[in-house]
Protein backbone atom coordinates (compact mmCIF):
# COMPACT_ATOMS: atom_id res chain seq x y z
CA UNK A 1 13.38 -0.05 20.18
CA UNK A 2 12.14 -0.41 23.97
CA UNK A 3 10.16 -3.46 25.03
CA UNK A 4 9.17 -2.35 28.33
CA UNK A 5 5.85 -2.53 30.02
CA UNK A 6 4.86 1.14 31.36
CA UNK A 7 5.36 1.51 34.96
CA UNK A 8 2.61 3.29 35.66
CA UNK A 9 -1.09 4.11 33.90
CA UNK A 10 -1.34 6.35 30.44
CA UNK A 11 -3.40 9.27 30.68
CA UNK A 12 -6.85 8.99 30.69
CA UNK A 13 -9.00 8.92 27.94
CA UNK A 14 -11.21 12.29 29.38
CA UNK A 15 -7.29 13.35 29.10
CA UNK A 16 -7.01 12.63 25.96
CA UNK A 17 -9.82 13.94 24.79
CA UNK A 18 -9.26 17.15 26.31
CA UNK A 19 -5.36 17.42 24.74
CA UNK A 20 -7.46 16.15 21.07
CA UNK A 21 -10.03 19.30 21.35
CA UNK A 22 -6.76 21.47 22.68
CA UNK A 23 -4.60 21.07 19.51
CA UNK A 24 -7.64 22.77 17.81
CA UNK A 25 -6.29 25.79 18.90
CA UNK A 26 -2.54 24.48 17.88
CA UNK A 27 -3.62 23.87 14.41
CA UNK A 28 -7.42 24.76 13.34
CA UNK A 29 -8.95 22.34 11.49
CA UNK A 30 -8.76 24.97 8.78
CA UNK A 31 -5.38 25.15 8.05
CA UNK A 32 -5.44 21.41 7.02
CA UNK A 33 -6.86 22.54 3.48
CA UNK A 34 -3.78 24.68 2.39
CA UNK A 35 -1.12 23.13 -0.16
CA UNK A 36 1.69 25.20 -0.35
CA UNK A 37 3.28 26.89 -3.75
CA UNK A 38 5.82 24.50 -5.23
CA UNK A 39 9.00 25.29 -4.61
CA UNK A 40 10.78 27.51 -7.30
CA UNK A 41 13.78 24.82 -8.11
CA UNK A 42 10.79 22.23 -8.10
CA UNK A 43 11.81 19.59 -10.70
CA UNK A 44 9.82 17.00 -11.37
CA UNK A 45 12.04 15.40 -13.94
CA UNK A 46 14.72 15.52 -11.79
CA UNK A 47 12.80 13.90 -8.83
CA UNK A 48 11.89 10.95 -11.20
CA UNK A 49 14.75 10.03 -12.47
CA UNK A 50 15.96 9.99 -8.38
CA UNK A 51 13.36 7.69 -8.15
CA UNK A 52 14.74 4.91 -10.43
CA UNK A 53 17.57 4.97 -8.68
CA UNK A 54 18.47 1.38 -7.70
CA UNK A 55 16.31 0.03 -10.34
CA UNK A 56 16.65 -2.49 -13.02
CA UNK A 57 17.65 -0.37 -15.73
CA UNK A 58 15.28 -2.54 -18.25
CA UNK A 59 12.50 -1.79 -16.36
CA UNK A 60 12.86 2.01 -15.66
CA UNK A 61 11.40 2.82 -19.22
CA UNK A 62 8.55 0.35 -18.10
CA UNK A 63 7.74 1.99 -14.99
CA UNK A 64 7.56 5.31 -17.14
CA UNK A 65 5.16 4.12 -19.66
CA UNK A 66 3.03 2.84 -17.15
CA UNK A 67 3.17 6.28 -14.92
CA UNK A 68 2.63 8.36 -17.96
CA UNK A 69 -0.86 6.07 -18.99
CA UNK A 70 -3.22 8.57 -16.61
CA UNK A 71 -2.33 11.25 -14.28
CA UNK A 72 -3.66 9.02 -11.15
CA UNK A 73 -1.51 6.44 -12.48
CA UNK A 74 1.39 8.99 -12.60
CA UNK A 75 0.37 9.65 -8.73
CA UNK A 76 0.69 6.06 -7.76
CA UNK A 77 4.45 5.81 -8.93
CA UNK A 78 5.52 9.19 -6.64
CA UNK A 79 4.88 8.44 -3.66
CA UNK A 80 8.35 10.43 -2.39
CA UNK A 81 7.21 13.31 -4.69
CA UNK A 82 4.36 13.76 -2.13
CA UNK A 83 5.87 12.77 0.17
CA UNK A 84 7.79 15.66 0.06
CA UNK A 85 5.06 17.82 -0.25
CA UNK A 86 2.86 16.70 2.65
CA UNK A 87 6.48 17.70 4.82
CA UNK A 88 5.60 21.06 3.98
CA UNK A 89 2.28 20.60 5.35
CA UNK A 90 0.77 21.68 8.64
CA UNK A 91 0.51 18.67 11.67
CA UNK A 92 -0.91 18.01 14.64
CA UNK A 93 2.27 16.22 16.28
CA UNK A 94 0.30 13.06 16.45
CA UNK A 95 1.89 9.96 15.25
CA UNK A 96 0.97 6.10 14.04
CA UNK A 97 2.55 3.68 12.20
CA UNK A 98 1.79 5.24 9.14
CA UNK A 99 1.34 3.71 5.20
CA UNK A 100 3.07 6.09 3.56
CA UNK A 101 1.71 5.29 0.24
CA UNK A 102 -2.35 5.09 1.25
CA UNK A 103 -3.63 5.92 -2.44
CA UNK A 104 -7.22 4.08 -2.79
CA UNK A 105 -5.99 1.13 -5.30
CA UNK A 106 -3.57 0.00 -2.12
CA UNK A 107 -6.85 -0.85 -0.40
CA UNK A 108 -8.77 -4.52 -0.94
CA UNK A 109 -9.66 -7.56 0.07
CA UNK A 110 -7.61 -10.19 1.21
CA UNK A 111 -7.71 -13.44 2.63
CA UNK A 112 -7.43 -14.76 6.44
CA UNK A 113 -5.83 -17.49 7.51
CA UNK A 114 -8.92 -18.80 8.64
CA UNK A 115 -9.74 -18.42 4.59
CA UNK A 116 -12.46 -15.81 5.22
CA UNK A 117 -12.27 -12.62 3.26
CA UNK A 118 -11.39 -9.09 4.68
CA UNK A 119 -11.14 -5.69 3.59
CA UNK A 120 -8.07 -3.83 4.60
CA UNK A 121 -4.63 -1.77 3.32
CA UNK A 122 -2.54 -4.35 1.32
CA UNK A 123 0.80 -2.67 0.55
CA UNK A 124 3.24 -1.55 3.08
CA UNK A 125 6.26 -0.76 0.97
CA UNK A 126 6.64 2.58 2.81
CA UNK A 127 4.93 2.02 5.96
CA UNK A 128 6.77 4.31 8.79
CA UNK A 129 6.08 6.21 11.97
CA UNK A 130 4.56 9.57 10.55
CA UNK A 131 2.19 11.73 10.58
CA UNK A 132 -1.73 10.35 10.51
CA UNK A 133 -2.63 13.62 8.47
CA UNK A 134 -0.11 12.34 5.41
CA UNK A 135 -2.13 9.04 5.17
CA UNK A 136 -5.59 10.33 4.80
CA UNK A 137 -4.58 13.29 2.59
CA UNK A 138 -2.82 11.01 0.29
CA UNK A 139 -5.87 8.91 0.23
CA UNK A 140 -8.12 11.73 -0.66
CA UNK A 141 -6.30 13.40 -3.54
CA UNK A 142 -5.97 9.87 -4.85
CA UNK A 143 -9.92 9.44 -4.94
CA UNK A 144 -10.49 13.11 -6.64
CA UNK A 145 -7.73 11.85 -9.13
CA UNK A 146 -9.48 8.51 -9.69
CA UNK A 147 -12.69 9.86 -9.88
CA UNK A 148 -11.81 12.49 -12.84
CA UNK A 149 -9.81 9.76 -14.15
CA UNK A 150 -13.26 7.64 -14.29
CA UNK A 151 -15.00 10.39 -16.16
CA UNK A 152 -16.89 12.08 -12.98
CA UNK A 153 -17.75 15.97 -12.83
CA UNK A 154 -15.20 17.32 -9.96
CA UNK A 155 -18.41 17.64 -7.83
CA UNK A 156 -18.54 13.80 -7.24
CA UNK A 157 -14.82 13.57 -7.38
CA UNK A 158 -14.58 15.90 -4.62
CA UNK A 159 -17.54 13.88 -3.17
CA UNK A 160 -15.65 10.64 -3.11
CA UNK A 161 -12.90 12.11 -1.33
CA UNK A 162 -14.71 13.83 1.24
CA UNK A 163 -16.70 10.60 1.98
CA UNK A 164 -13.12 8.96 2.31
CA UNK A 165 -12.11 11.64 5.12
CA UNK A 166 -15.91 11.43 6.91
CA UNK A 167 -15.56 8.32 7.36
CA UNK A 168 -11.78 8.11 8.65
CA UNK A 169 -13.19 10.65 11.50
CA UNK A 170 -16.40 8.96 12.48
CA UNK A 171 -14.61 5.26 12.32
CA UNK A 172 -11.63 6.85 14.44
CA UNK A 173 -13.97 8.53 16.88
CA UNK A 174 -15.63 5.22 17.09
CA UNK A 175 -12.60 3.57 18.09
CA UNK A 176 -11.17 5.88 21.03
CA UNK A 177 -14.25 4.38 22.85
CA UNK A 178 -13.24 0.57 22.42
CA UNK A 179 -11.00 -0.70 24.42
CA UNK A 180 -7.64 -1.46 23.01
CA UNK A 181 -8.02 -5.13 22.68
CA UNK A 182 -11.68 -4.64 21.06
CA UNK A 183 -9.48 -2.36 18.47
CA UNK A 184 -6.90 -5.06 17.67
CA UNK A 185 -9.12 -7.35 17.00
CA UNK A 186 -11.28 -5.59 14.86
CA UNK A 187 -11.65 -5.81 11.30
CA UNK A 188 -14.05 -5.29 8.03
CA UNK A 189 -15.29 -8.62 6.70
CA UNK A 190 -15.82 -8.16 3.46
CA UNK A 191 -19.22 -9.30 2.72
CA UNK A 192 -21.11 -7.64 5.60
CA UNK A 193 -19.23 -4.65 4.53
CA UNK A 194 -21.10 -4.39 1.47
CA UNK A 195 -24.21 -5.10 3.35
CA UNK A 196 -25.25 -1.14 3.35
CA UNK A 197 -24.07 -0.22 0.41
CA UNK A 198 -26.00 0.81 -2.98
CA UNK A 199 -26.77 -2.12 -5.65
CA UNK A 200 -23.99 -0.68 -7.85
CA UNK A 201 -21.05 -1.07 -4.84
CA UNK A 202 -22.52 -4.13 -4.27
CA UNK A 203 -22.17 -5.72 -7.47
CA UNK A 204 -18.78 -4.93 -8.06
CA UNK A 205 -17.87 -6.03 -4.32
CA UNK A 206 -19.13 -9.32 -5.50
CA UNK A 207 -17.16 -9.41 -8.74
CA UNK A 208 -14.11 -8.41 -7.16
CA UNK A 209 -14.55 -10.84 -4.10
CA UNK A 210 -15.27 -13.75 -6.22
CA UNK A 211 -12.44 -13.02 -7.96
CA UNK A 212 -10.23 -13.28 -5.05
CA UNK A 213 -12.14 -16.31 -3.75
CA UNK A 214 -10.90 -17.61 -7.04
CA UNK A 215 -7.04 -16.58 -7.34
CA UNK A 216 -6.04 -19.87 -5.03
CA UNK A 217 -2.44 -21.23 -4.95
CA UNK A 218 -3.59 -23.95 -7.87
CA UNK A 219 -5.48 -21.18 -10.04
CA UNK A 220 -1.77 -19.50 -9.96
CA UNK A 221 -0.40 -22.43 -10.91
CA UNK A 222 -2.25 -23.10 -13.97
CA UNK A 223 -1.99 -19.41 -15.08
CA UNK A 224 1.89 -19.01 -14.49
CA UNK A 225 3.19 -22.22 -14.62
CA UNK A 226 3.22 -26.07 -17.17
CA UNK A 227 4.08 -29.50 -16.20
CA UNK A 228 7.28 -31.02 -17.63
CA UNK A 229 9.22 -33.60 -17.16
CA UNK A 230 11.19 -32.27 -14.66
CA UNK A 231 8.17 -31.10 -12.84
CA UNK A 232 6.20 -27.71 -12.42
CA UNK A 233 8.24 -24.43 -14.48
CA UNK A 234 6.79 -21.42 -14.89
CA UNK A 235 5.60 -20.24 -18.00
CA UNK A 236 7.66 -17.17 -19.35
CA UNK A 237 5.44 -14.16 -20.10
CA UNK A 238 7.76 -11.34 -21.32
CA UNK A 239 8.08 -8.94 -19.72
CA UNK A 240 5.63 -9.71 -16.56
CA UNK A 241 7.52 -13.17 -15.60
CA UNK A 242 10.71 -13.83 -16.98
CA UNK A 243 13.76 -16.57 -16.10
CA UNK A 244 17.13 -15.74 -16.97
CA UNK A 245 20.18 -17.79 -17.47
CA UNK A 246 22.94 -15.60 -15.99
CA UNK A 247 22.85 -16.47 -11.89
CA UNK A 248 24.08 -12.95 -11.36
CA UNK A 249 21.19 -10.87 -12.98
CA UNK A 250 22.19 -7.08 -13.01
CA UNK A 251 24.59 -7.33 -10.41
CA UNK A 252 22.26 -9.34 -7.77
CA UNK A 253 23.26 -12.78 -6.76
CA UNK A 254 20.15 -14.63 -7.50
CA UNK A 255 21.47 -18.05 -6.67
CA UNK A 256 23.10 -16.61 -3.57
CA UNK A 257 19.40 -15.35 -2.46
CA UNK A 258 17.84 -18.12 -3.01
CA UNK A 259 20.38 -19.83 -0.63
CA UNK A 260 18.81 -17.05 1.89
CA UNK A 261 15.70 -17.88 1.58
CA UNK A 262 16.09 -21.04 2.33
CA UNK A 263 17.74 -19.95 5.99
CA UNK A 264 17.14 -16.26 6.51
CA UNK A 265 13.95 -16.08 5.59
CA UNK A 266 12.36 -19.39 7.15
CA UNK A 267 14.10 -17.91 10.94
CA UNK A 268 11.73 -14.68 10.31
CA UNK A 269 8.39 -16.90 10.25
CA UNK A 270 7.07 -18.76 12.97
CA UNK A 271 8.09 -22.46 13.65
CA UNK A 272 4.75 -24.03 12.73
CA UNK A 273 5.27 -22.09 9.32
CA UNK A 274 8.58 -23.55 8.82
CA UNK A 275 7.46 -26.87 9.76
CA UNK A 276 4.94 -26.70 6.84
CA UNK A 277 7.43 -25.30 4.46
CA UNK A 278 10.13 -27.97 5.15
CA UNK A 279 7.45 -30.17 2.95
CA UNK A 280 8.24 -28.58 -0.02
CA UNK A 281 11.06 -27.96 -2.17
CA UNK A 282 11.81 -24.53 -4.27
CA UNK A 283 10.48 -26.26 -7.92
CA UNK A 284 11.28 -22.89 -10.20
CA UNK A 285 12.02 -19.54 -9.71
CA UNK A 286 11.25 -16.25 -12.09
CA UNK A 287 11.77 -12.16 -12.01
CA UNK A 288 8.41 -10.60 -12.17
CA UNK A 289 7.71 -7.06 -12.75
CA UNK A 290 4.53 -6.03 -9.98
CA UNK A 291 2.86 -2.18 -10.11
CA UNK A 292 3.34 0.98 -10.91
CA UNK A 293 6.04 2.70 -7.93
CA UNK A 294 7.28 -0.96 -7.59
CA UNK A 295 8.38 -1.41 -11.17
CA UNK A 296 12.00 -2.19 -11.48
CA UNK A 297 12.32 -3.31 -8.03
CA UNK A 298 14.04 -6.83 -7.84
CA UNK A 299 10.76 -8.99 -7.65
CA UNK A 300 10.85 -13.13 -7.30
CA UNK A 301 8.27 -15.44 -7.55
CA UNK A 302 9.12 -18.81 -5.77
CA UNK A 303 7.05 -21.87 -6.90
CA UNK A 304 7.42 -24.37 -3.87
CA UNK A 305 5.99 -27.80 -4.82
CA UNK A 306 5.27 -30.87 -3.30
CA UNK A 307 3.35 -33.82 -5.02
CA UNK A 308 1.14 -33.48 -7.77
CA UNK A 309 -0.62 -30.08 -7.81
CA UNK A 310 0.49 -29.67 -4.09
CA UNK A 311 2.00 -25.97 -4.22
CA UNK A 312 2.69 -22.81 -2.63
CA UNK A 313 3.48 -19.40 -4.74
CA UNK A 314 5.88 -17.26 -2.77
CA UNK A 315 6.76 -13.28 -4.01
CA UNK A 316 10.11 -12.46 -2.58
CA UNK A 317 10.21 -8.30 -3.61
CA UNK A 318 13.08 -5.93 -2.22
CA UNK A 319 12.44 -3.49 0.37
CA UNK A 320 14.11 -0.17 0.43
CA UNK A 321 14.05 2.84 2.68
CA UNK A 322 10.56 4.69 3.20
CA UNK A 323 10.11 7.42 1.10
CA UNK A 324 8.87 9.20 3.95
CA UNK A 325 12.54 8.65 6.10
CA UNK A 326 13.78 11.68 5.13
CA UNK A 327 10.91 13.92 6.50
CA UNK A 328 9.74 11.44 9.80
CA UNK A 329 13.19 10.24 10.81
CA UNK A 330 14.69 6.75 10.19
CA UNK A 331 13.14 3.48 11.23
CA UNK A 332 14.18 1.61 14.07
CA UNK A 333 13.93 -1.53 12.77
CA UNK A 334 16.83 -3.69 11.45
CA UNK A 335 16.34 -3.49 7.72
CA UNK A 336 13.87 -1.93 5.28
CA UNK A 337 12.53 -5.54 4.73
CA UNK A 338 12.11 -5.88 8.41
CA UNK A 339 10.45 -2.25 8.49
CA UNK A 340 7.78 -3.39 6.06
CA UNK A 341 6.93 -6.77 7.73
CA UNK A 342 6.88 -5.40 11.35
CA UNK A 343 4.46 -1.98 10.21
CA UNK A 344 2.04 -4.67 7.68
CA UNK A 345 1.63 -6.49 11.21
CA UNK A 346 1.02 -3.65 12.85
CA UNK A 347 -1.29 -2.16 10.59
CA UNK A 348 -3.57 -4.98 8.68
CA UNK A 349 -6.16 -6.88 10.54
CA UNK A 350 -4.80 -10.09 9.34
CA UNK A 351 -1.49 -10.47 8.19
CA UNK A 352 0.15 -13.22 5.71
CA UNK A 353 0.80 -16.37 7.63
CA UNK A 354 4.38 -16.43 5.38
CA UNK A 355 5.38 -13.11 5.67
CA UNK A 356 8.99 -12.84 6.80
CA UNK A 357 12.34 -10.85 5.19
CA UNK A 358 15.68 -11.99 3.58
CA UNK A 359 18.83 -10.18 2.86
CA UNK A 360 21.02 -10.74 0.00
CA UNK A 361 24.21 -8.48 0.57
CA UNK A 362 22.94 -4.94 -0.11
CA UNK A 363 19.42 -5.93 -0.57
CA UNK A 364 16.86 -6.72 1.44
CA UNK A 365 13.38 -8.43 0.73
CA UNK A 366 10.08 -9.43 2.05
CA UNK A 367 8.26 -12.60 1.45
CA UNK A 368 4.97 -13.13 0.99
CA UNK A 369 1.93 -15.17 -0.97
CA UNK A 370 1.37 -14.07 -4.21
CA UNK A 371 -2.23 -13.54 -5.28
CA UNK A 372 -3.74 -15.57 -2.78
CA UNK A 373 -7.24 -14.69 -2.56
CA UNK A 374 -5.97 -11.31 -3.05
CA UNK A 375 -8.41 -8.19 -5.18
CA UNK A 376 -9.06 -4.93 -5.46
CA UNK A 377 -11.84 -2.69 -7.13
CA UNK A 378 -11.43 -1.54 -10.48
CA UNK A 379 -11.57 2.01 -9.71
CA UNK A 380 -11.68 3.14 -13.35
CA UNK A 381 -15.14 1.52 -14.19
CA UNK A 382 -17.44 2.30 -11.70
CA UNK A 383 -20.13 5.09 -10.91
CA UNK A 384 -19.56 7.87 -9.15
CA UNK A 385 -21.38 7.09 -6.05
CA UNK A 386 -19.91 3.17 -6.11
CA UNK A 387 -16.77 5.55 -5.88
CA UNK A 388 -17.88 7.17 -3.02
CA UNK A 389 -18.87 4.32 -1.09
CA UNK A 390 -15.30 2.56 -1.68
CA UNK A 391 -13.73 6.03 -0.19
CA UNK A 392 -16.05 5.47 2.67
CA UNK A 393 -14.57 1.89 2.77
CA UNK A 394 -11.20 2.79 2.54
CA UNK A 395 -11.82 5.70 5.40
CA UNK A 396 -12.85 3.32 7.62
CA UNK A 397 -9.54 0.86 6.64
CA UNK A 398 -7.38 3.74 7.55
CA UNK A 399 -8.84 4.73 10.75
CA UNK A 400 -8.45 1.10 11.84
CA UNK A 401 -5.42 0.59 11.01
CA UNK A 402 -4.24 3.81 12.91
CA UNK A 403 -6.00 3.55 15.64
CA UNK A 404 -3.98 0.41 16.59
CA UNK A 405 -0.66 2.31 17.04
CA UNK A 406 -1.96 6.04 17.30
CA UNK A 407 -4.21 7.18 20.11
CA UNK A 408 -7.58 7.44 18.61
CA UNK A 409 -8.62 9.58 21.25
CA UNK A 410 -6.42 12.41 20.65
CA UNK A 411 -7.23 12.39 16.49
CA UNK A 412 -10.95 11.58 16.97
CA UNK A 413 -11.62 14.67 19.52
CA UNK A 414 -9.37 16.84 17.04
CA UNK A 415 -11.33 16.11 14.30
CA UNK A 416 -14.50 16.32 15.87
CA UNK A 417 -17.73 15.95 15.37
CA UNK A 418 -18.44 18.27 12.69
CA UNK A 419 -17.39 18.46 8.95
CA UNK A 420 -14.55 20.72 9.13
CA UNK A 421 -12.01 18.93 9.11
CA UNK A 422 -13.52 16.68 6.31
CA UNK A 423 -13.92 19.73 4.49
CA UNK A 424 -10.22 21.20 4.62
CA UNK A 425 -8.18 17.78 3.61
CA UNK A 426 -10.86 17.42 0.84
CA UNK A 427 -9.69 20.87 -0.78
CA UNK A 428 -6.47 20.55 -0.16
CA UNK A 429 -6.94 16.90 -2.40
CA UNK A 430 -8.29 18.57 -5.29
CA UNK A 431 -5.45 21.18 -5.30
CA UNK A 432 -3.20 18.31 -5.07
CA UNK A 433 -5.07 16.54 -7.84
CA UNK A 434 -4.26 19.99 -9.68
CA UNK A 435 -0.87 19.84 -8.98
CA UNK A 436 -0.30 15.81 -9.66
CA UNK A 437 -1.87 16.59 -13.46
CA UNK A 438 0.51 19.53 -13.79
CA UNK A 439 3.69 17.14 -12.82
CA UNK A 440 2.25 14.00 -14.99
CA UNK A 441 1.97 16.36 -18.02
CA UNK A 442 5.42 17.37 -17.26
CA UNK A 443 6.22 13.75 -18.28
CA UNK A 444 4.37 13.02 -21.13
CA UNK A 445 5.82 16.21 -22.36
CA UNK A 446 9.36 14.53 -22.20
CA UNK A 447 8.18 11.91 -23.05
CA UNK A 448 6.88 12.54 -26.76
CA UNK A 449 10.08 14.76 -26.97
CA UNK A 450 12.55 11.81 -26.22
CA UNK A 451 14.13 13.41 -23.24
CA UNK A 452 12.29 10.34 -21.29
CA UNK A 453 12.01 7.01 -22.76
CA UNK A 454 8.85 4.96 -22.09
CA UNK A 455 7.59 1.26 -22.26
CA UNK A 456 3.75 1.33 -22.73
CA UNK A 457 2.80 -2.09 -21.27
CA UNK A 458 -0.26 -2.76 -18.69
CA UNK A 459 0.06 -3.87 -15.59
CA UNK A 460 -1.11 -8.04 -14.71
């Protein structure tokens, strides 16, 4: 990875406006709305099961109960599945540091560490140089399936995800004005967000950010953990949050990672960071089971304590390679863990002030707070146009975050001014809504015939 300054001035940004309105004739806007014919030895059984590889074997029936619940749940757990798809999809040869895994319920609002609230992308699992097109047409066809899974007519499905893509262009053309510092800094405070929005949107904003407001380190510790004699444990909750007697749990070390953490992990975060931490001790440790694509990954919670109700709540969760490697080359980074930490600071306004990595023999993790002041929208109970307007909030997320490692210029003059673009990457969401019902009925078929076997349990 080079670290040198440029010798010399990038191209303008009349330049790159010009190359931007150029690749129209590349790739019309157009041809953005075609999803190609599945492949004839498509399996989606097969591809699956692939994806459990490396997984807790416990969990995998887990992680298919909880994919099988809805079809837009089913398209939160493939993330490779479409990731393969969008390969076969038409680009511009534009690059960012992408998500890879930019479905609407990976957007909400998080906490600074100046405490004030934010909205932004919170889940960088399979962040990765790519493609901007793969982000925002994953984000669509995740609002057209969470709109029909909401009960809305595919008009205001189709709505919502168009509203998503309108405002990723206008937001992006926004920002190839700004200069680049202006774009770093930038970000979507929560509360004025909401500001323009209809009474609906606003109401659940303000459910969902006084909920986060809420979820502090010492709310977590009175809904996870008890007192006892020996201190702060916490409280088993089969199977969210479980301990386990046997130090080698499924062939992972735990004690040996935990001895990690206490030296790999603190040289990844800055030395203020580990000056703060060094006044705590590691009080309890559990396995917790997070998501939908993440469940059966190895996932820790850490309860560091110091006196009295003095704590910090750490999640340590194993990284592995993007699903989008195979299709956008490898990262250059020096572990998976290290992949997701460096593209979250890349990407989010305002990154966790104890996110670092660890690496335990074959596996790799990153750390970070759990819950703190942390929410999301729940998608599946509002309005159509509340929808809508968290598309539009997403949109403008996305375009952010790529416009701090992709040139906005370029993208923004591409899409232009006009709907078209909008238009194609909406249709080609609902056909691969269409095609991500197809694949999740695919499972509950094998599922009800026992060629699958499934765990129905909700997520926390």
């Amino acid at each position: 990875m080079s670290h040198v300054l440029p010798s010399r001035p990038l191209p303008s940004r009349e330049e790159r406006t010009a190359w931007g309105r150029h690749l129209r004739h590349v790739l019309p806007r157009s041809a953005h709305e075609v999803l190609l014919p599945p492949e004839e030895d498509r399996n989606v059984l097969a591809t699956l099961r692939a994806g459990t590889e490396g997984c807790l074997p416990h969990l995998v029936p887990l992680r298919f109960g909880r994919m099988a619940a809805s079809p837009f749940a089913f398209f939160r757990g493939t993330a490779g599945r479409m990731a393969a798809d969008l390969a076969r999809t038409p680009v511009t040869g534009e690059r960012v540091q992408a998500s890879g895994d930019a479905h609407c319920a990976n957007f909400g609002a998080f906490a600074t560490g100046e405490r004030h609230l934010v909205f932004d992308l919170n889940d960088f699992d399979e962040t990765l140089r790519a493609p901007w097109e793969w982000d925002i047409k994953r984000l669509a066809a995740s609002l057209v399936l969470a709109g029909r899974t909401a009960g809305h007519t595919e008009r205001e499905a189709r709505a919502s995800a168009q509203g998503a893509v309108r405002a990723y262009r206008l937001h992006t053309r926004t920002y190839a004005t700004l200069p680049h510092l202006d774009v770093w800094y930038d970000r979507i405070d929560a509360s004025e967000a909401l500001a323009d929005m209809g009474a609906d949107t606003r109401r659940h904003g303000h459910e969902m950010f006084s909920r986060a407001r809420e979820r502090t380190h010492l709310h977590t510790l009175r809904k996870l953990a008890e007192r006892t004699p020996n201190g702060w444990r916490l409280r088993d909750d089969p199977p969210l949050l479980v301990h386990t007697d046997d130090p080698r749990l499924e062939g992972w070390d735990v004690s040996g990672w935990l001895d990690e953490v206490r030296g790999c992990y603190l040289d990844t975060v800055p030395p203020d960071r580990r000056a703060l931490l060094a006044r705590y001790h590691l009080a309890d440790w559990a396995m917790k089971v997070t998501g939908v694509g993440s469940c059966g990954r190895r996932v820790l919670v850490l309860l560091l304590a110091a006196e009295g109700d003095d704590v910090i709540f750490l999640q340590a969760k194993e990284a592995r390679s993007s699903v989008l490697e195979p299709f956008a080359g490898a990262a250059e980074t020096r572990s998976a863990a290290h992949r997701v930490v460096f593209g979250q600071q890349l990407m989010q306004s305002a990154t966790d002030p104890f996110l670092g990595w660890a690496t335990c023999g074959p596996h790799t993790f990153y750390v970070r707070q759990l819950r703190d002041m942390k929410g999301r929208f729940d998608l599946e109970r509002v309005r159509s146009r509340t929808l809508e307007e968290i598309g539009e909030l997403c949109g403008w997320a996305l375009a952010r975050a790529h416009a701090r490692t992709g040139d906005a210029a370029v993208t923004g003059a591409y899409m232009g001014g006009g709907e078209r673009f909008d238009c194609a990457v909406t249709a080609f969401a609902a056909a691969y809504a269409d095609q991500a019902e197809r694949d999740h009925a695919q499972l509950v078929q094998a599922i009800r015939g026992g060629e699958i076997e499934a765990e129905a349990h909700p997520e926390d």
